[in-house]
Structure formats: structure tokens, C-alpha cells
Protein backbone atom coordinates (compact mmCIF):
# COMPACT_ATOMS: atom_id res chain seq x y z
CA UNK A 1 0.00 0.00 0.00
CA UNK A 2 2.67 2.24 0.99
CA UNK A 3 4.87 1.58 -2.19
CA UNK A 4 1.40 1.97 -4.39
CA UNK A 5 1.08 5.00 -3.05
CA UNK A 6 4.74 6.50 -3.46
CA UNK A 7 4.43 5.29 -6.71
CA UNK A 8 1.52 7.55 -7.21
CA UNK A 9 3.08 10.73 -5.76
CA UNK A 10 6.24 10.00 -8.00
CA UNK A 11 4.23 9.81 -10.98
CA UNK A 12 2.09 12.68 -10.35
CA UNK A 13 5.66 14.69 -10.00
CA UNK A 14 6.91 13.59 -12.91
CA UNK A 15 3.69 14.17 -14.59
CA UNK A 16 3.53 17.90 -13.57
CA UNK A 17 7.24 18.59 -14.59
CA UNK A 18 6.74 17.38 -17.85
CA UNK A 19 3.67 19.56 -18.05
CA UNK A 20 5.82 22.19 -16.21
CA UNK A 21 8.55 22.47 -18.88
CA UNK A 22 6.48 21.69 -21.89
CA UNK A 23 4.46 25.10 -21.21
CA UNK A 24 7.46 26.86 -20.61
CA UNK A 25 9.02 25.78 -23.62
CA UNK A 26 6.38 26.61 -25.64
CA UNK A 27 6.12 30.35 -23.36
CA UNK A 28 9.88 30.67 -24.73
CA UNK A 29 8.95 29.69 -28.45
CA UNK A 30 6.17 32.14 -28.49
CA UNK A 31 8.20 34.66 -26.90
CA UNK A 32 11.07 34.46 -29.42
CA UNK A 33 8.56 34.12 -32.24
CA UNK A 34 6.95 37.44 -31.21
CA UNK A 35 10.49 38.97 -31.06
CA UNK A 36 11.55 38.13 -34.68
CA UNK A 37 8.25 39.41 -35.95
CA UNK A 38 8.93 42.58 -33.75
CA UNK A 39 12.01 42.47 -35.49
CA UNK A 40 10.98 42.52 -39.44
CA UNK A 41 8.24 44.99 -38.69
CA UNK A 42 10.59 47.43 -37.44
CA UNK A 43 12.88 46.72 -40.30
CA UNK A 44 9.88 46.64 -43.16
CA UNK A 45 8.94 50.44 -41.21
CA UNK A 46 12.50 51.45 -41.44
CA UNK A 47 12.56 51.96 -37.62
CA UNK A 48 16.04 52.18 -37.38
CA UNK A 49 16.75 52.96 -33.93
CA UNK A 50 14.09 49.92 -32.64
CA UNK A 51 15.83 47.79 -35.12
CA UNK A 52 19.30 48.07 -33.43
CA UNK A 53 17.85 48.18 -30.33
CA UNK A 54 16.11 44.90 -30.83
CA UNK A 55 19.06 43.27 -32.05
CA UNK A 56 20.92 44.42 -28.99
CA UNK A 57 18.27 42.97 -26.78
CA UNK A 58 18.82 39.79 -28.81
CA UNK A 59 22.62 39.43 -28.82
CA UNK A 60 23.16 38.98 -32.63
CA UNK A 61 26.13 39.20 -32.88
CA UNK A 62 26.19 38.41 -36.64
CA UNK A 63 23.15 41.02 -37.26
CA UNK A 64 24.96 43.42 -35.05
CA UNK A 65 28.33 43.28 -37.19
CA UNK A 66 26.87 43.30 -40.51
CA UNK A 67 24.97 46.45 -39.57
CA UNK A 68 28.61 47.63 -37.53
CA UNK A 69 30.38 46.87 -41.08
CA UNK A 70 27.16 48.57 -43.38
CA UNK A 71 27.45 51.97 -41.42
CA UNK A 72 31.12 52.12 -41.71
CA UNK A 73 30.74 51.74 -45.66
CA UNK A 74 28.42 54.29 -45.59
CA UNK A 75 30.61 56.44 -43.96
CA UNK A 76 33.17 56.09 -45.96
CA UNK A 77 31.25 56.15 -49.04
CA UNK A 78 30.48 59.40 -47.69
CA UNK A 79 33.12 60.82 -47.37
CA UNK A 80 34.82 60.13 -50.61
CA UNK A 81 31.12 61.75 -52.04
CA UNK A 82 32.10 64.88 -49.97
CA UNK A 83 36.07 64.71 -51.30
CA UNK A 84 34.95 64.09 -55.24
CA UNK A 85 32.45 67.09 -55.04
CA UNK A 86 35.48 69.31 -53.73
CA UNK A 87 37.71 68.16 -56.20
CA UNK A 88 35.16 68.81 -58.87
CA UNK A 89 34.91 72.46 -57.90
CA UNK A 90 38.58 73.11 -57.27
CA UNK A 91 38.69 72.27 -61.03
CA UNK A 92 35.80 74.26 -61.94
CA UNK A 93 37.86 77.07 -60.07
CA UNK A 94 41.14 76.52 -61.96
CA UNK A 95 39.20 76.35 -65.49
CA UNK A 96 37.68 79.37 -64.69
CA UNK A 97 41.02 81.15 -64.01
């Protein structure tokens, strides 16, 4: 009787830690799913600033250095914008000497 018993408490345990971590599985699933679709609305509303900060949250790395390495081009593409428009009118200057 006692053992039938025990064996009833065990298995009512086990039971509710199996439901335990199914439902918080499936909490975490939903919770990353609604993340990600966070995610692509920002991007597809070209929220910027939510966007990064999203990814932060995340810790993608690989997102994060992608964008890291896309602002730097753009920066630098810039920049040699800014440095061909000054050399175009320092020539305009000299032809017009």
C-alpha cells in the first residue's frame, strides 16, 4: 500500500514537470517568435533605432556586425562623395582662371 502510493506521488511529479517544462518551452517559443516578428516589422517600417535596439536585446552578434560593417561603408562612401564634389569644384575654379 505504501509503495502503491509512493508510486503515485512519483508519478504525479513527474507528470507535472513534464507539463511544467512543456508550457514553458512553448512560453519561450512564443516569446522568441513574437520577437523576430517585432524584429521585421521594425525593419519593413524602417525603424532604425528599434531595429538596433532589438538586435541588442537579442545578442546577434552576426546582425549586429553586418549592420557595424554597413554603417562604416556608408561612412566612408560618404566621405569620398564629400572629397569628389570638392575636387570637382577646385577644377571648376582653376578652369575658370
Amino acid at each position: 500500500e505504501y509503495h502503491r502510493n509512493m508510486l503515485g506521488k512519483i508519478s504525479k511529479v513527474n507528470k507535472a514537470m513534464i507539463t511544467y517544462h512543456t508550457n514553458t518551452e512553448r512560453e519561450q517559443k512564443k516569446e522568441r517568435e513574437r520577437i523576430e516578428k517585432e524584429r521585421m516589422i521594425r525593419l519593413m517600417a524602417e525603424d532604425e533605432e528599434g531595429y538596433r535596439k532589438l538586435i541588442d536585446q537579442k545578442k546577434d552578434k552576426r546582425l549586429a556586425f553586418l549592420l557595424s560593417q554597413t554603417d562604416e561603408y556608408i561612412r566612408n562612401l560618404t566621405e569620398m562623395v564629400r572629397q569628389h564634389k570638392a575636387d570637382q569644384k577646385q577644377k571648376l575654379r582653376k578652369k575658370k582662371k
